[in-house]
PDB file of N, CA and C in Angstrom:
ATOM      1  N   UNK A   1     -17.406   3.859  -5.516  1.00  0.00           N
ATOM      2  CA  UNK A   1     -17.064   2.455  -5.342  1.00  0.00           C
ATOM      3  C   UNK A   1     -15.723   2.192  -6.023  1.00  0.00           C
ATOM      4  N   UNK A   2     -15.207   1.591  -5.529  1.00  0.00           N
ATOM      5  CA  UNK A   2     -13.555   1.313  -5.989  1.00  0.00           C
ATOM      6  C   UNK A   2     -13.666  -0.389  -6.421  1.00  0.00           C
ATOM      7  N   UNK A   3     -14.455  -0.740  -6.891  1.00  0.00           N
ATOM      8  CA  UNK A   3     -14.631  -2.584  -7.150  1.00  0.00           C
ATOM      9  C   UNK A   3     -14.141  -2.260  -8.626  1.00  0.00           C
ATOM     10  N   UNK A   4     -13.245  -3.308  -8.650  1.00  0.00           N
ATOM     11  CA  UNK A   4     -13.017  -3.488 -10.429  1.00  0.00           C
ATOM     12  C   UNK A   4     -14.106  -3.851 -10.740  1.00  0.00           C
ATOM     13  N   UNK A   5     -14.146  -4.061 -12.275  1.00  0.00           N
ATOM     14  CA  UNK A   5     -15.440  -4.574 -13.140  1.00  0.00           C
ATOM     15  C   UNK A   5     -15.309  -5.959 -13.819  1.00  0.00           C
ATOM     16  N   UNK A   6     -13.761  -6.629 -13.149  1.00  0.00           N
ATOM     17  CA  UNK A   6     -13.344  -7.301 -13.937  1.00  0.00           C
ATOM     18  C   UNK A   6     -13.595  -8.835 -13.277  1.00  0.00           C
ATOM     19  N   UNK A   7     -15.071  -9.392 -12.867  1.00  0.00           N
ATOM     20  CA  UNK A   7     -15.075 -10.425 -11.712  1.00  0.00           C
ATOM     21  C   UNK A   7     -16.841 -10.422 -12.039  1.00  0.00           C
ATOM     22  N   UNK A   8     -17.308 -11.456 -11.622  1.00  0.00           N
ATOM     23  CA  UNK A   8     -18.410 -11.776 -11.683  1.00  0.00           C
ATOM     24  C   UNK A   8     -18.953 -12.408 -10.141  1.00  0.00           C
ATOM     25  N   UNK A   9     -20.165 -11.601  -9.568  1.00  0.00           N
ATOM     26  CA  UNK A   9     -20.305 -12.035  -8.182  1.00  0.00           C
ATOM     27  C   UNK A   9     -21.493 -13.279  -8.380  1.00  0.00           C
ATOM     28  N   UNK A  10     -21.270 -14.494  -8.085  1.00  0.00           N
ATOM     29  CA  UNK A  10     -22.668 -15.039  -7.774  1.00  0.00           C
ATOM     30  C   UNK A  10     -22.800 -15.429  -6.096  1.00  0.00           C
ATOM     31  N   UNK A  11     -24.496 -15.665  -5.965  1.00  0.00           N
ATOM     32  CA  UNK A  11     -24.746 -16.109  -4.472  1.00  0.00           C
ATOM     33  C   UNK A  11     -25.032 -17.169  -4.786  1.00  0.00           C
ATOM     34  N   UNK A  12     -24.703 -18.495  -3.955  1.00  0.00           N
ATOM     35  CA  UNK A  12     -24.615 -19.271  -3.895  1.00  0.00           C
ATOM     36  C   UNK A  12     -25.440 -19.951  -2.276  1.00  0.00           C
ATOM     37  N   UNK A  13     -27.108 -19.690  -2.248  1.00  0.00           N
ATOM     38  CA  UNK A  13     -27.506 -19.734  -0.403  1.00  0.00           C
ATOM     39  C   UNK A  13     -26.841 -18.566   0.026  1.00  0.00           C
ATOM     40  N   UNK A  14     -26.159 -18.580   1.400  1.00  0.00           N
ATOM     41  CA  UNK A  14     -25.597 -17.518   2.002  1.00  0.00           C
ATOM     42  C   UNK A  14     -24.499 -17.044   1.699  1.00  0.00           C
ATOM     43  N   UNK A  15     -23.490 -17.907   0.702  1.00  0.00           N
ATOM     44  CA  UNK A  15     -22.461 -17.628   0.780  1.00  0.00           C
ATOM     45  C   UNK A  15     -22.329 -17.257  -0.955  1.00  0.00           C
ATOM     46  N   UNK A  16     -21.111 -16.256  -1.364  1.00  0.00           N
ATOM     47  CA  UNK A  16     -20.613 -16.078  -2.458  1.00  0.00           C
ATOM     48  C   UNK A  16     -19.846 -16.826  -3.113  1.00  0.00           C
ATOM     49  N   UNK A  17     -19.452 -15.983  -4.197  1.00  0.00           N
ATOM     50  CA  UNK A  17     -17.924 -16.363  -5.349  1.00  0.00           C
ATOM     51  C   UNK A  17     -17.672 -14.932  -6.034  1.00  0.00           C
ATOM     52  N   UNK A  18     -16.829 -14.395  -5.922  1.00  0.00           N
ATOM     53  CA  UNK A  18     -15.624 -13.875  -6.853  1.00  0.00           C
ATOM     54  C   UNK A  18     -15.514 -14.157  -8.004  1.00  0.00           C
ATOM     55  N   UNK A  19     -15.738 -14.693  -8.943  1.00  0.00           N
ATOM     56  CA  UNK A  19     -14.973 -15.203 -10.179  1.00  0.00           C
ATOM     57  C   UNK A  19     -14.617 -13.873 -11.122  1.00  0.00           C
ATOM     58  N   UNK A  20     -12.974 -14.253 -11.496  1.00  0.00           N
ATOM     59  CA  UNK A  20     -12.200 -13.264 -11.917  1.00  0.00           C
ATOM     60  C   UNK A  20     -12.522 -13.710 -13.259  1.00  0.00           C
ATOM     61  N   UNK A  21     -12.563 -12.364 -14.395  1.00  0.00           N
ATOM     62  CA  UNK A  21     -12.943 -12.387 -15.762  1.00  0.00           C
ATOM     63  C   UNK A  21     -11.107 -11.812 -16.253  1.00  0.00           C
ATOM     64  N   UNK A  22     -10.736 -12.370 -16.749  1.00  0.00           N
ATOM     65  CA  UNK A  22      -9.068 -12.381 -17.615  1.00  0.00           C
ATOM     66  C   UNK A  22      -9.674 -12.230 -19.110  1.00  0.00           C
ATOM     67  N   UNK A  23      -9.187 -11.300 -19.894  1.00  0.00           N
ATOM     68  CA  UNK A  23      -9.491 -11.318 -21.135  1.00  0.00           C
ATOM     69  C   UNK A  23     -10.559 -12.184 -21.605  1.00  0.00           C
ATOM     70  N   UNK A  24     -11.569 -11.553 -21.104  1.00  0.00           N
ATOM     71  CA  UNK A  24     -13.263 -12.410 -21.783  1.00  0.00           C
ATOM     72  C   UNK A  24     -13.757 -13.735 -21.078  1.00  0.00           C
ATOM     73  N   UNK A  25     -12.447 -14.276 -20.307  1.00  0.00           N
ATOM     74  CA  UNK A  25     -12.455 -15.710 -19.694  1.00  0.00           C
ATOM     75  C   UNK A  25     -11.874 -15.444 -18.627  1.00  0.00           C
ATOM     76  N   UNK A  26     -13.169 -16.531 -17.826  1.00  0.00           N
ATOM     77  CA  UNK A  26     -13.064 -17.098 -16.512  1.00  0.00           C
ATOM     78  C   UNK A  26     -11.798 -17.530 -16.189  1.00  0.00           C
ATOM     79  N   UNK A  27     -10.977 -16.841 -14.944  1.00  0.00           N
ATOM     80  CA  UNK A  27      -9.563 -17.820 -14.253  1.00  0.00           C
ATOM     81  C   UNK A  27     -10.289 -19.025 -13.129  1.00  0.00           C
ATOM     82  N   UNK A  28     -10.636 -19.629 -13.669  1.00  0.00           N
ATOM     83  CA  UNK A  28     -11.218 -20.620 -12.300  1.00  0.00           C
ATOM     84  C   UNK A  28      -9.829 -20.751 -11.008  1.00  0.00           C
ATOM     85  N   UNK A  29      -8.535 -20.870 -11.499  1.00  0.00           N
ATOM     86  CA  UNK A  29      -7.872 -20.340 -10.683  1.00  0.00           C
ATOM     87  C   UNK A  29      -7.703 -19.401  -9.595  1.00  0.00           C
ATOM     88  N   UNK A  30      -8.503 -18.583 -10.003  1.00  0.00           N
ATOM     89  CA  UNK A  30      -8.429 -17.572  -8.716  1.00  0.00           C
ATOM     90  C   UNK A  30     -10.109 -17.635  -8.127  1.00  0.00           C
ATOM     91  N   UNK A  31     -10.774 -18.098  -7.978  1.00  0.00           N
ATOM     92  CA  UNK A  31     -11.711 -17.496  -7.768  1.00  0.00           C
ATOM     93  C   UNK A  31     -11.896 -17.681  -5.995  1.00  0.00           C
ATOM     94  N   UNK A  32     -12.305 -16.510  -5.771  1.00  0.00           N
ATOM     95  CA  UNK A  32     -12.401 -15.929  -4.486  1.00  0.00           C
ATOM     96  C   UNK A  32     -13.746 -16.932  -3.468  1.00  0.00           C
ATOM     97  N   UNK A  33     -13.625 -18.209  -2.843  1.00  0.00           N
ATOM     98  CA  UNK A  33     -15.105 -18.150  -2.026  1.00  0.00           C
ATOM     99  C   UNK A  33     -15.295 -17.682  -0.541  1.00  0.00           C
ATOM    100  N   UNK A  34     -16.536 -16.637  -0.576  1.00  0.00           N
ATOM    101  CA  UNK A  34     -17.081 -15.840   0.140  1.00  0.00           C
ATOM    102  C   UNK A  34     -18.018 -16.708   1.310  1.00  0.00           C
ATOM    103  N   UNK A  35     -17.742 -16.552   2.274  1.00  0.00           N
ATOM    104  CA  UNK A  35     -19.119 -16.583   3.591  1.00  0.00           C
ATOM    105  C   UNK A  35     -19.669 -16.214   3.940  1.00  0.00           C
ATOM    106  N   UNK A  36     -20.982 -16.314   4.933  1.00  0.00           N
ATOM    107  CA  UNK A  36     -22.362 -15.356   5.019  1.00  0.00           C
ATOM    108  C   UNK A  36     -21.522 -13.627   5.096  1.00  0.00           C
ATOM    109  N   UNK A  37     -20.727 -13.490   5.896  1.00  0.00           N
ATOM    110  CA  UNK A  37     -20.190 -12.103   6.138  1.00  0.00           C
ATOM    111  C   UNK A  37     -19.681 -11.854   4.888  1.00  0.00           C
ATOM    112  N   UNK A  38     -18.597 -12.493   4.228  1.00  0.00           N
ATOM    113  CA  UNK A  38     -18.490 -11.626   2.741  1.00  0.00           C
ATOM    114  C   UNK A  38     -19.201 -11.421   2.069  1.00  0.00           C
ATOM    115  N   UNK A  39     -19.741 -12.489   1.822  1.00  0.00           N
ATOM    116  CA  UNK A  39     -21.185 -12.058   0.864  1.00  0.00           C
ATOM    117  C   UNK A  39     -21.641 -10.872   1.122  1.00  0.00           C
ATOM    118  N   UNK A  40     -21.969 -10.943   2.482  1.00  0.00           N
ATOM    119  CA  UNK A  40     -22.802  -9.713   2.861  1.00  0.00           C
ATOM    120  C   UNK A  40     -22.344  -8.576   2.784  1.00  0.00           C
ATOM    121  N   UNK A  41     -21.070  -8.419   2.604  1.00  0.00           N
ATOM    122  CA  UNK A  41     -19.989  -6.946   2.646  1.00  0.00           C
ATOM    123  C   UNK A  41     -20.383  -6.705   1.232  1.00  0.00           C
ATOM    124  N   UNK A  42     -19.852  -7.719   0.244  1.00  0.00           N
ATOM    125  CA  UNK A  42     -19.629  -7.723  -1.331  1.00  0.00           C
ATOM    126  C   UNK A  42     -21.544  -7.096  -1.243  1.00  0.00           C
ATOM    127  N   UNK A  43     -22.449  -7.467  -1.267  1.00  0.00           N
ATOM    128  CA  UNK A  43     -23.742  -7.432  -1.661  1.00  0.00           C
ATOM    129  C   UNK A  43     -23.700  -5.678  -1.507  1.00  0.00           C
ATOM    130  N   UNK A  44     -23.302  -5.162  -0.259  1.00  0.00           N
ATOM    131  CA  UNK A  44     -23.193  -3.716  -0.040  1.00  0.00           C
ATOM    132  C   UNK A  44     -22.253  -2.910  -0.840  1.00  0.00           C
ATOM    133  N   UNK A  45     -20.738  -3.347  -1.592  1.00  0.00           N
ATOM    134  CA  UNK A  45     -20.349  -3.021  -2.187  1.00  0.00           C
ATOM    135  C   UNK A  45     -20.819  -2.429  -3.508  1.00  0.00           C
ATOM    136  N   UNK A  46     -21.149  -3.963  -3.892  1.00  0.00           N
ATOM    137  CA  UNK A  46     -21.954  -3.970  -5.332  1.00  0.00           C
ATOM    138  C   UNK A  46     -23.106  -2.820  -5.665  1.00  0.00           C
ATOM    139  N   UNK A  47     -23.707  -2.404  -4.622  1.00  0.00           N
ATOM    140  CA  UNK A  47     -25.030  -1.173  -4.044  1.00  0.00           C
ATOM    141  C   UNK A  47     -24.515  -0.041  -3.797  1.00  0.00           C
ATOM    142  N   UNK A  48     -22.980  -0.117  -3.877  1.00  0.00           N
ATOM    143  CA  UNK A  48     -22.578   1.496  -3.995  1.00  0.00           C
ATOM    144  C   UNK A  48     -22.179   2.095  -2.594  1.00  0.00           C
ATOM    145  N   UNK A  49     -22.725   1.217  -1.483  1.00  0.00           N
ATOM    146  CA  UNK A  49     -22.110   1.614  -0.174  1.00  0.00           C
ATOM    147  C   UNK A  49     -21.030   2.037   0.350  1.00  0.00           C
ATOM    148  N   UNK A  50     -20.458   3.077   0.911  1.00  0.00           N
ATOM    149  CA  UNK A  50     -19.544   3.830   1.194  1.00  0.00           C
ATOM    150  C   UNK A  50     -18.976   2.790   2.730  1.00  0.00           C
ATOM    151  N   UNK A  51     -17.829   2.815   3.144  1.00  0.00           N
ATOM    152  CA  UNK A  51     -17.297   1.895   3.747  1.00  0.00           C
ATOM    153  C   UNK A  51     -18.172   2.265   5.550  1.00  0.00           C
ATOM    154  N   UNK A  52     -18.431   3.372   5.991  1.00  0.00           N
ATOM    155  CA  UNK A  52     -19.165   4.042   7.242  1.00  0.00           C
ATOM    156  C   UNK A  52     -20.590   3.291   6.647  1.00  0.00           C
ATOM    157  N   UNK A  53     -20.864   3.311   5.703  1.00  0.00           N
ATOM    158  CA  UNK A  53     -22.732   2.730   6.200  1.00  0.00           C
ATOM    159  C   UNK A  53     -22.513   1.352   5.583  1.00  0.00           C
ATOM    160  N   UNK A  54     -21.619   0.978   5.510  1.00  0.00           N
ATOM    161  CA  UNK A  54     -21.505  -0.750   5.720  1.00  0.00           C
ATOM    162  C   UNK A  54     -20.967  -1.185   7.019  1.00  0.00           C
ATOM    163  N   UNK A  55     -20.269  -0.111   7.929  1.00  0.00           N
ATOM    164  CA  UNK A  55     -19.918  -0.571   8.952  1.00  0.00           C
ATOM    165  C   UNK A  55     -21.492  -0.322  10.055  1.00  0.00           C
ATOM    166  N   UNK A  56     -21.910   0.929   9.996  1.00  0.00           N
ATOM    167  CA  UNK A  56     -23.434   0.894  10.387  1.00  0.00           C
ATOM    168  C   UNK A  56     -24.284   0.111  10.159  1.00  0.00           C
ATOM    169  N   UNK A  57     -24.380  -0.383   9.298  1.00  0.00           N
ATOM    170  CA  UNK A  57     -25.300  -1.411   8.922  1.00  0.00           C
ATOM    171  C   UNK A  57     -24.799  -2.823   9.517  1.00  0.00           C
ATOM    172  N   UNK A  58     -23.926  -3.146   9.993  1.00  0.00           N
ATOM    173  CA  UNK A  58     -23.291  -4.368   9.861  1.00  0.00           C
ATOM    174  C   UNK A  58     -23.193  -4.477  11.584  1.00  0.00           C
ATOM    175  N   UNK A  59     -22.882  -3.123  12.181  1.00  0.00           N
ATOM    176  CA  UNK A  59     -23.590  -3.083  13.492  1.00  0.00           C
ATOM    177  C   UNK A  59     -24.942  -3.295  14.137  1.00  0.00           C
ATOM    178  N   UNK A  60     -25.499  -3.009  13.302  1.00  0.00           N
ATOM    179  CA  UNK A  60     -26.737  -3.443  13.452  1.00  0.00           C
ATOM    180  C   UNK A  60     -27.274  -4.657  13.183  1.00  0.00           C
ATOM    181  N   UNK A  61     -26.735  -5.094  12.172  1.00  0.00           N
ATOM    182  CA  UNK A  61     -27.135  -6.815  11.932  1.00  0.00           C
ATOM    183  C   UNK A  61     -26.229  -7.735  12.756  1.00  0.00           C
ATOM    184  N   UNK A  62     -25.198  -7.405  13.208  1.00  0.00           N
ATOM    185  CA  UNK A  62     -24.427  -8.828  13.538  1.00  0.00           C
ATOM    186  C   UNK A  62     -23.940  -7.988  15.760  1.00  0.00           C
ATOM    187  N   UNK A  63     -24.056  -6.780  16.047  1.00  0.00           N
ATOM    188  CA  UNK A  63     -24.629  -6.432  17.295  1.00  0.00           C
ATOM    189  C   UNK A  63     -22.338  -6.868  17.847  1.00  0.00           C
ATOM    190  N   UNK A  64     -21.911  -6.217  17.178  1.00  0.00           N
ATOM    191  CA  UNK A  64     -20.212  -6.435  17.056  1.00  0.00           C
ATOM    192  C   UNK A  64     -19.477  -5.155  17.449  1.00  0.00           C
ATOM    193  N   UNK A  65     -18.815  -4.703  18.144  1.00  0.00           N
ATOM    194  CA  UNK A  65     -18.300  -3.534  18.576  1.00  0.00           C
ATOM    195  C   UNK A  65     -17.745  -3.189  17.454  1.00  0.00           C
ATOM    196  N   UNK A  66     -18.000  -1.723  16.941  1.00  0.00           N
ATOM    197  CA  UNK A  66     -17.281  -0.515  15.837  1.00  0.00           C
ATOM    198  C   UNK A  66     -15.637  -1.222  15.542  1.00  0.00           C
ATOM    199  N   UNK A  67     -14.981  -1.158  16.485  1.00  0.00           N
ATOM    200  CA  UNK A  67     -13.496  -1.494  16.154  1.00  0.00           C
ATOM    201  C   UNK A  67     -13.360  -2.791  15.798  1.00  0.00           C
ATOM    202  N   UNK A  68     -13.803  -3.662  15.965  1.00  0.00           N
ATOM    203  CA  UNK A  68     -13.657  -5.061  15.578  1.00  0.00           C
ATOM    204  C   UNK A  68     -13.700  -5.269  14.654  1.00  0.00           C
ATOM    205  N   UNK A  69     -15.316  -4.442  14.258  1.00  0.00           N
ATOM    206  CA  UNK A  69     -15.748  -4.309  13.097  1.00  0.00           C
ATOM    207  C   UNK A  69     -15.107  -4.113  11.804  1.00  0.00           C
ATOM    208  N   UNK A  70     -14.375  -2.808  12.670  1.00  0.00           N
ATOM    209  CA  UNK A  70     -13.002  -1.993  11.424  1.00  0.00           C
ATOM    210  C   UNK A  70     -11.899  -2.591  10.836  1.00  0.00           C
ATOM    211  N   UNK A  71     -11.291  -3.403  11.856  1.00  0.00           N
ATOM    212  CA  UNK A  71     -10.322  -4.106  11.688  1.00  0.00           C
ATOM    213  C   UNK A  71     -10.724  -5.289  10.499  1.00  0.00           C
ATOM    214  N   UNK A  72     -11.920  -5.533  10.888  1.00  0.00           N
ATOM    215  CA  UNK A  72     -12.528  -7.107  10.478  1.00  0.00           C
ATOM    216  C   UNK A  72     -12.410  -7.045   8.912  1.00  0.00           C
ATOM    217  N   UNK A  73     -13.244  -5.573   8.677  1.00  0.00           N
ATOM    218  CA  UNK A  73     -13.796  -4.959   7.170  1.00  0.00           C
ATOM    219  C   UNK A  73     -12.285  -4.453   6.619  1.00  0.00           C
ATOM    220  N   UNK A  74     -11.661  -3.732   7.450  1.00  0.00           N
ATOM    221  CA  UNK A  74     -10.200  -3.705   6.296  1.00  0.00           C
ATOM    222  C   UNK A  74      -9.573  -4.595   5.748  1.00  0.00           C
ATOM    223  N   UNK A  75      -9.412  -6.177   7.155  1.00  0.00           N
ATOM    224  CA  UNK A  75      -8.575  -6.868   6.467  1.00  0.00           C
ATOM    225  C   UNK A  75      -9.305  -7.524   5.414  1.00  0.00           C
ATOM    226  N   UNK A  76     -10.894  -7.486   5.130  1.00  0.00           N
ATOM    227  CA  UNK A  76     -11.035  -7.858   4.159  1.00  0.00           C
ATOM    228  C   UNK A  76     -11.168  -7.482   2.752  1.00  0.00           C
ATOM    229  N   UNK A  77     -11.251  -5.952   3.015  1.00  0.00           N
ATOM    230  CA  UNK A  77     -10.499  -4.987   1.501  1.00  0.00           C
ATOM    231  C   UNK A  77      -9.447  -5.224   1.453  1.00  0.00           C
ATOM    232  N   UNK A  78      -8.448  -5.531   2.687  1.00  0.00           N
ATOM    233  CA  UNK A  78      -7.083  -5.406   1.997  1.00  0.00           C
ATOM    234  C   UNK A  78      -6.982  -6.784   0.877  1.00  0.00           C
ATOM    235  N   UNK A  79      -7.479  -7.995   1.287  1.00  0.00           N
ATOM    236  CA  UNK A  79      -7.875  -9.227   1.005  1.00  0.00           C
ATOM    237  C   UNK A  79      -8.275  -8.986  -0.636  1.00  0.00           C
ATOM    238  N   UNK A  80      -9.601  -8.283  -0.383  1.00  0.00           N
ATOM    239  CA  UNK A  80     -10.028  -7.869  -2.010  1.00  0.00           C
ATOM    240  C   UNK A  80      -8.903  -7.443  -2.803  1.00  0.00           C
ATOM    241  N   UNK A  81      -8.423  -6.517  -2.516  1.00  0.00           N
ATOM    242  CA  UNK A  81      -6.839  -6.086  -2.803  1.00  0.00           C
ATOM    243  C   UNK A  81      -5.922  -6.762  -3.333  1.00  0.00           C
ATOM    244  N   UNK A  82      -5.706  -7.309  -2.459  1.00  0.00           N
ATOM    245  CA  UNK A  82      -4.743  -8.455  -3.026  1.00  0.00           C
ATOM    246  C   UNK A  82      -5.331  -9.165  -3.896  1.00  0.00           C
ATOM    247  N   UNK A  83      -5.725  -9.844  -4.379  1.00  0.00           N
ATOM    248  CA  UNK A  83      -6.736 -10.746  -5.429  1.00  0.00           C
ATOM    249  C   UNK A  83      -7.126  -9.869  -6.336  1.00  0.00           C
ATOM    250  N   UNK A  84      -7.062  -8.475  -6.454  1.00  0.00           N
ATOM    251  CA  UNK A  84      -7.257  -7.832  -7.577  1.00  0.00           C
ATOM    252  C   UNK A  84      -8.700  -7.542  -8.042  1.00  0.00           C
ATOM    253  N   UNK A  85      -9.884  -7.632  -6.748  1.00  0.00           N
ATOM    254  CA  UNK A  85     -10.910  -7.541  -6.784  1.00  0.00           C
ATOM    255  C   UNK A  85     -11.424  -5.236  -6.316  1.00  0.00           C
ATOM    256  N   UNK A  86     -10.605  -4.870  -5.840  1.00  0.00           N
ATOM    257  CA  UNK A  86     -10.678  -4.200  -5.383  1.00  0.00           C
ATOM    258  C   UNK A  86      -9.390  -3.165  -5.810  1.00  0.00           C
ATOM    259  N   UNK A  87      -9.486  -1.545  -5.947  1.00  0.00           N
ATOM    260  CA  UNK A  87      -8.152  -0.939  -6.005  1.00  0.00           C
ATOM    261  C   UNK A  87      -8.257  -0.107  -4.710  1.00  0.00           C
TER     262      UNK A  87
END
């Protein structure tokens, strides 16, 4: 898993939060909010899932062609990425 350690995930119903931890403290500034699909990516992250059985799995729950899929799930690592949730 490539997730920093430096962020705190809560669920919130279906949807998430991000919240970035800065030296011991919360940036309420940045904090990331997630929708049923992020959540649901982040929840697989957090479980150690390798990026192929989150895309399998995610075929199966949401019934979305492989490439769409791919595109969909990178731009949202790249996303993590940027925000410093992800290396």
């Amino acid at each position: 898993m490539l997730l920093k350690n430096t962020f705190l995930f809560k669920e919130i119903g279906e949807e998430g939060m991000l919240i970035p931890i800065v030296g011991g403290n919360v940036d309420a500034s940045k904090i990331f909010n997630l929708n049923e699909t992020g959540t649901y990516i982040m929840k697989k992250l957090l479980d150690d899932y390798e990026i192929d059985e989150i895309i399998g799995s995610m075929i199966d729950e949401y019934q979305i062609d492989r490439k769409t899929l791919e595109e969909d799930l990178n731009a949202f690592i790249e996303e993590l990425k940027k925000r410093g949730f992800y290396e």
